[in-house]
Protein backbone atom coordinates (compact mmCIF):
# COMPACT_ATOMS: atom_id res chain seq x y z
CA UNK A 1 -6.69 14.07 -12.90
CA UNK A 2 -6.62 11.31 -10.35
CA UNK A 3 -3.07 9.53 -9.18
CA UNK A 4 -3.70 5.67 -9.30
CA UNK A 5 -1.34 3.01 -8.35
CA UNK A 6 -1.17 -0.13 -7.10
CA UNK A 7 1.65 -2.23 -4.89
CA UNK A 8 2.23 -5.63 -5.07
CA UNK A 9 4.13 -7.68 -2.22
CA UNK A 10 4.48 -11.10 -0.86
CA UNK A 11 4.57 -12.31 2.73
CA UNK A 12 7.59 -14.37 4.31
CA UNK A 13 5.83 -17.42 5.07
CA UNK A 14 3.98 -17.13 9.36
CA UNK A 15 4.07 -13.15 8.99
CA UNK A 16 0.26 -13.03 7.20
CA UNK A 17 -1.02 -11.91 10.54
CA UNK A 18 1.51 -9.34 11.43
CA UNK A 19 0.92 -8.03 7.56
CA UNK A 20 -2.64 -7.93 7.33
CA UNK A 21 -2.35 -5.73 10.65
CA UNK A 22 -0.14 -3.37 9.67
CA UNK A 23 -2.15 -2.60 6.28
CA UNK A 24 -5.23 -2.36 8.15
CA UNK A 25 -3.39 0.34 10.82
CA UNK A 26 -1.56 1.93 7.95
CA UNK A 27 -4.95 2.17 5.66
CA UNK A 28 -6.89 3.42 8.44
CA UNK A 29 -4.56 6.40 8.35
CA UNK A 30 -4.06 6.50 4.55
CA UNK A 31 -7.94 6.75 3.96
CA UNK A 32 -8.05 9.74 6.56
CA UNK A 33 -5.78 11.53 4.14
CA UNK A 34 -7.70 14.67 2.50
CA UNK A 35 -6.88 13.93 -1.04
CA UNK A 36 -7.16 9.92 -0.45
CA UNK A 37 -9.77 8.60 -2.82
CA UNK A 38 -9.14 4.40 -2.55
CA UNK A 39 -7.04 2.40 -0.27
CA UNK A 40 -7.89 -1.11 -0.85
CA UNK A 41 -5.75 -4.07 0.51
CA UNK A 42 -6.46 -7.33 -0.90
CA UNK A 43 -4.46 -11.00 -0.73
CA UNK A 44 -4.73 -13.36 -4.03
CA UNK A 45 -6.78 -16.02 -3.11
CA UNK A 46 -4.60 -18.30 -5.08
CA UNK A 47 -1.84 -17.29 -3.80
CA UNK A 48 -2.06 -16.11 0.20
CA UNK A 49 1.20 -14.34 0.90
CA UNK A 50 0.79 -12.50 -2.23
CA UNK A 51 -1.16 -9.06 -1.54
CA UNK A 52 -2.28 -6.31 -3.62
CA UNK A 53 -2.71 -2.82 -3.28
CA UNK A 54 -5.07 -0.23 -5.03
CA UNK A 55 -4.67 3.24 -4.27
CA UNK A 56 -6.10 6.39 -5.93
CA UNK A 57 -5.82 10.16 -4.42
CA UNK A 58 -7.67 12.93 -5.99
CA UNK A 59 -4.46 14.70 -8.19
CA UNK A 60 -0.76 14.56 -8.72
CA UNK A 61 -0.64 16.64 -5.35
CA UNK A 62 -2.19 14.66 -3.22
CA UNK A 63 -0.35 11.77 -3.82
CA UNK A 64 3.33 13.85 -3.25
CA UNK A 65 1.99 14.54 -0.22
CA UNK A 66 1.16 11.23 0.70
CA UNK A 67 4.82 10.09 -0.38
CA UNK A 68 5.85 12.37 1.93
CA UNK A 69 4.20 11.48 4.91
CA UNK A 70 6.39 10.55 7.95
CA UNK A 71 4.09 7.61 8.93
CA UNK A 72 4.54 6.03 5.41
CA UNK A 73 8.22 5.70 6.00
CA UNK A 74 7.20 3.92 9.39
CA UNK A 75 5.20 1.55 7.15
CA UNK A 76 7.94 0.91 4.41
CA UNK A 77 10.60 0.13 7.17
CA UNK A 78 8.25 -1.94 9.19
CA UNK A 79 6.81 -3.99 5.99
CA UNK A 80 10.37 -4.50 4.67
CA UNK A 81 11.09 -6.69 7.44
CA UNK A 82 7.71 -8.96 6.95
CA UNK A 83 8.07 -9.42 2.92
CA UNK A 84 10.21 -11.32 0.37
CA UNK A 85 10.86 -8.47 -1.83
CA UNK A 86 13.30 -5.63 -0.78
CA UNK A 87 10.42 -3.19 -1.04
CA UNK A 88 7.16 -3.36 -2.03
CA UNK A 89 6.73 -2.50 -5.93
CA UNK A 90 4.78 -0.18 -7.37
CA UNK A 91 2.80 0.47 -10.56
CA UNK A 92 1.69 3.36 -12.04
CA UNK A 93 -1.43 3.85 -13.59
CA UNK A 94 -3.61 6.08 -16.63
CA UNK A 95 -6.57 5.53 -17.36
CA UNK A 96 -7.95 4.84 -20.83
């Protein structure tokens, strides 16, 4: 069954551009993942520090192994610098 999520975050005000690249870098590597299905990076058009994150990897596997991946610690300590939150938050998903 397929692992989907989806992180939510919001920009410190003059660090959109230095977010927006380090999603794009970080998805480009995501998406390369085997069991990587969907990594989509959005920002709210209504609200344009606030960005969105849908994610989906093929099983419960894939997306353990993603957790564990040394370059997604890079990200997290990198992004928590750029955003209001302490970390970015993240939702859980089943299907119906």
């Amino acid at each position: 069954m397929p692992e989907k999520l989806f992180a939510t975050f919001t920009a410190r005000p003059g660090c959109e551009a230095e977010v927006d690249e380090l999603l794009s870098t970080y998805g480009e590597t995501v998406r390369r993942e085997p069991g990587c299905l969907v990594f989509s990076a959005s920002r709210r058009r209504d609200a344009p520090l606030s960005y969105f994150v849908y994610e989906e990897y093929t099983d419960a596997a894939a997306f353990r192994l993603h957790l564990a991946a040394e370059y997604g610690a890079h990200f997290n300590t990198a992004i928590a610098t750029l955003i209001e939150e302490d970390a970015t938050k993240l939702t859980l998903l089943d299907a119906v």
